[in-house]
C-alpha atoms as a PDB file:
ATOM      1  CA  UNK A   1     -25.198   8.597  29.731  1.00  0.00           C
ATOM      2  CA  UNK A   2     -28.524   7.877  31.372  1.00  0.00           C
ATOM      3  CA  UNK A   3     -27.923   4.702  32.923  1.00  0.00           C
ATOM      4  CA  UNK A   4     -31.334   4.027  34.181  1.00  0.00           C
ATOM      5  CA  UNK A   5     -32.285   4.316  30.288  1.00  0.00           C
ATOM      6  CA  UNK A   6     -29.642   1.948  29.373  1.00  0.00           C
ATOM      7  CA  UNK A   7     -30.690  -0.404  32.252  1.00  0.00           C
ATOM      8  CA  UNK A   8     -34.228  -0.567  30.825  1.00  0.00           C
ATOM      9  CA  UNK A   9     -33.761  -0.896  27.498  1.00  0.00           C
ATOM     10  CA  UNK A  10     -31.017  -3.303  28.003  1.00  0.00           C
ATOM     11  CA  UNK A  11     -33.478  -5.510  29.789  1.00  0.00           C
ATOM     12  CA  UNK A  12     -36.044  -5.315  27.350  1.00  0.00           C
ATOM     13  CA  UNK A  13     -33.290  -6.229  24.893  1.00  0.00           C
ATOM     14  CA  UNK A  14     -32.273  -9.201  26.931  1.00  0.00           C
ATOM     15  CA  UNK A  15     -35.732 -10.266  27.126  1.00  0.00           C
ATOM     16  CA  UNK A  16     -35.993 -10.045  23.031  1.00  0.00           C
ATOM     17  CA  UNK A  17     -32.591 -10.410  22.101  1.00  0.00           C
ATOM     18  CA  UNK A  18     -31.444 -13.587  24.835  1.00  0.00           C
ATOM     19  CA  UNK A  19     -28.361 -14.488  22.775  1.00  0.00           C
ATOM     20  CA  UNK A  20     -26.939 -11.506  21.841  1.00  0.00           C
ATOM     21  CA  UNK A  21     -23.684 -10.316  23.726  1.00  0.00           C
ATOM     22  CA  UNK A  22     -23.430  -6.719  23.180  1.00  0.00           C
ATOM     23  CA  UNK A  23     -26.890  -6.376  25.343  1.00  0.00           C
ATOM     24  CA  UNK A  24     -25.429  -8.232  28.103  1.00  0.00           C
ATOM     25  CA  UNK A  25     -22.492  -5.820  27.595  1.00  0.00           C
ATOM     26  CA  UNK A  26     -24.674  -2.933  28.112  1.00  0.00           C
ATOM     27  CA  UNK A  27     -26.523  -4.431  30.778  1.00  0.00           C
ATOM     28  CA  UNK A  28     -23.720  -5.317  32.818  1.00  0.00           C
ATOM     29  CA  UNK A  29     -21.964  -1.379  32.243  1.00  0.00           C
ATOM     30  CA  UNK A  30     -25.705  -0.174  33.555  1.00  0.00           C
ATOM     31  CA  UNK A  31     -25.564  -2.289  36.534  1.00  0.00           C
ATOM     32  CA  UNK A  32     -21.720  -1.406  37.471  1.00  0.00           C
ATOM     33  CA  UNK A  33     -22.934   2.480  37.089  1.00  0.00           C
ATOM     34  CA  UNK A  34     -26.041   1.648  39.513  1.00  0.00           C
ATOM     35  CA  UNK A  35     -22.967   0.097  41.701  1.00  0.00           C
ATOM     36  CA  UNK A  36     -24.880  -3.735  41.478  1.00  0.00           C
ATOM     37  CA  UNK A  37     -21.869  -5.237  41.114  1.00  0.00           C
ATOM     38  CA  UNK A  38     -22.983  -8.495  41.594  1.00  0.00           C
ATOM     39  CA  UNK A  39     -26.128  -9.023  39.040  1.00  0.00           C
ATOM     40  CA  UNK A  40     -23.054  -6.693  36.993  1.00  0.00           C
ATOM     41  CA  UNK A  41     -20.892 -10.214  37.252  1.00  0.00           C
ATOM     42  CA  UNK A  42     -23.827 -12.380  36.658  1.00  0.00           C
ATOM     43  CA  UNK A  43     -24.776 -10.752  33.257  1.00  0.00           C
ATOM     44  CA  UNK A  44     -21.727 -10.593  31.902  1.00  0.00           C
ATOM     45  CA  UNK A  45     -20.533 -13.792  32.536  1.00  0.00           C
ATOM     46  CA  UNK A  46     -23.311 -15.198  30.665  1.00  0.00           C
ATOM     47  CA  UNK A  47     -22.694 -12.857  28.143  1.00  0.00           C
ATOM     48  CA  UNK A  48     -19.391 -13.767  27.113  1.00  0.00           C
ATOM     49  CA  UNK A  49     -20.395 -16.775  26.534  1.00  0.00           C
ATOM     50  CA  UNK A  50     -22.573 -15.750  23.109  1.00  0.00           C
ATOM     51  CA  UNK A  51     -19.140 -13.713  22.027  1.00  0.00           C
ATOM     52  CA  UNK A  52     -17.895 -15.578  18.400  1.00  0.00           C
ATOM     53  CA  UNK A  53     -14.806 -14.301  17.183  1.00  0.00           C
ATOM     54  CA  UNK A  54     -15.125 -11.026  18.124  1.00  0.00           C
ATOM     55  CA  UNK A  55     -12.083 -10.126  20.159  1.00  0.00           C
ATOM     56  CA  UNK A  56     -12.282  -6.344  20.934  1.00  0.00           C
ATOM     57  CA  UNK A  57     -16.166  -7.390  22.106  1.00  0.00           C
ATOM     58  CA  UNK A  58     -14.505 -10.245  24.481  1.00  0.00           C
ATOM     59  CA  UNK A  59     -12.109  -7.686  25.859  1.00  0.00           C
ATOM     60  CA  UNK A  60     -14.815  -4.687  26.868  1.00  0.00           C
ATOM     61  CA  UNK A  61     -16.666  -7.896  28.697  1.00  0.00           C
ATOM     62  CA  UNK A  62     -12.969  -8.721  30.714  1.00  0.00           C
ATOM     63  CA  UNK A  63     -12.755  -4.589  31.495  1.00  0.00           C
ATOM     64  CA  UNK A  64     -17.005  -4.321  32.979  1.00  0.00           C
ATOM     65  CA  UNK A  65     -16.048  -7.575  34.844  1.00  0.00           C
ATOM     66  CA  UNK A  66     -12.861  -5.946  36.308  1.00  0.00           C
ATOM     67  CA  UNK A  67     -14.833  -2.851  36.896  1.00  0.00           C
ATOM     68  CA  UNK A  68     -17.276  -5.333  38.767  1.00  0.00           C
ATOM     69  CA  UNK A  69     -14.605  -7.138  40.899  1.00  0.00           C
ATOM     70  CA  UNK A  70     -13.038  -3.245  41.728  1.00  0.00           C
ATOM     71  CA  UNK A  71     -16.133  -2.350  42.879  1.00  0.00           C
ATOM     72  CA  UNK A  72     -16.611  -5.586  45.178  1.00  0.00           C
ATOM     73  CA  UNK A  73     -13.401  -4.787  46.184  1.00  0.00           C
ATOM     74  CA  UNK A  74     -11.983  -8.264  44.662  1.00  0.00           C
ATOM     75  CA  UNK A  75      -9.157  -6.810  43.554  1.00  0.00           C
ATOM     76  CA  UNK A  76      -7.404 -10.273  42.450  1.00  0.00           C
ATOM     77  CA  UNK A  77     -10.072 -11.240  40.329  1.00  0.00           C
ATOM     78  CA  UNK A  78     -10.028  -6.957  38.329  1.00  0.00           C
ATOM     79  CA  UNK A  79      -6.675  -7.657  37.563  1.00  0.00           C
ATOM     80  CA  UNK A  80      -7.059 -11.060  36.169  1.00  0.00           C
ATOM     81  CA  UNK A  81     -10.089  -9.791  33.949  1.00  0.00           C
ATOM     82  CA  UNK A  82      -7.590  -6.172  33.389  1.00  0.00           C
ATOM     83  CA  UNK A  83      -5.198  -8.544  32.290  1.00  0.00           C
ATOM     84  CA  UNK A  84      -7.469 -10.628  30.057  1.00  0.00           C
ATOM     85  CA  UNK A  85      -8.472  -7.681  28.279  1.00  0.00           C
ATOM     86  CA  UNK A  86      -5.116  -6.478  27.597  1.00  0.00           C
ATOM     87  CA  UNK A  87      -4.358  -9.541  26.520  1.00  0.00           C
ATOM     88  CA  UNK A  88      -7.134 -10.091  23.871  1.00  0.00           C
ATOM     89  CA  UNK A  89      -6.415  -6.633  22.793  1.00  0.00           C
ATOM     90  CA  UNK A  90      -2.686  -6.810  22.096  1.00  0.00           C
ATOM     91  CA  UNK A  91      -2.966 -10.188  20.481  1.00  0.00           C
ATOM     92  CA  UNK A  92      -5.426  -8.260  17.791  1.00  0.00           C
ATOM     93  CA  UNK A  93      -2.711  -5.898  16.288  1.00  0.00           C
END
């Protein structure tokens, strides 16, 4: 709940941690609560790149990167990441 917390220790994670996705995860939710939408896309599009097999983990990256594009205002680009999600979720069950 305390986002600057979770900004900070998700940095320090990235720092120790530089291929694991769920700190990018966290990272980018931090940086779409501080409303840095950009740095937001930049994380987690590196991110999702260190996701293996882990579908439900793919789709909360698609739903912070829609969050991101919402909050740019790129409203094309939320629904294509919405959609992604929803997508990756379905397919699951």
């Amino acid at each position: 709940k305390n986002t600057n917390v979770l900004l900070s220790y998700s940095n320090v994670g990235l720092e120790l941690f530089p291929a694991q996705a769920f700190v990018y995860l966290m990272n980018g939710k931090a940086l779409n609560q501080n409303k840095d939408f950009k740095k937001a896309i930049e994380q987690l599009t590196n991110g999702i790149d260190f996701v293996i097999d882990d579908t439900t983990l793919e789709a909360d990256f698609y739903d912070e990167l829609a969050k991101s594009y919402n909050g740019l205002g790129n409203s094309k680009e939320a629904i294509k990441n919405k959609n992604k999600a929803l997508a990756l979720r379905k397919n699951k069950n």
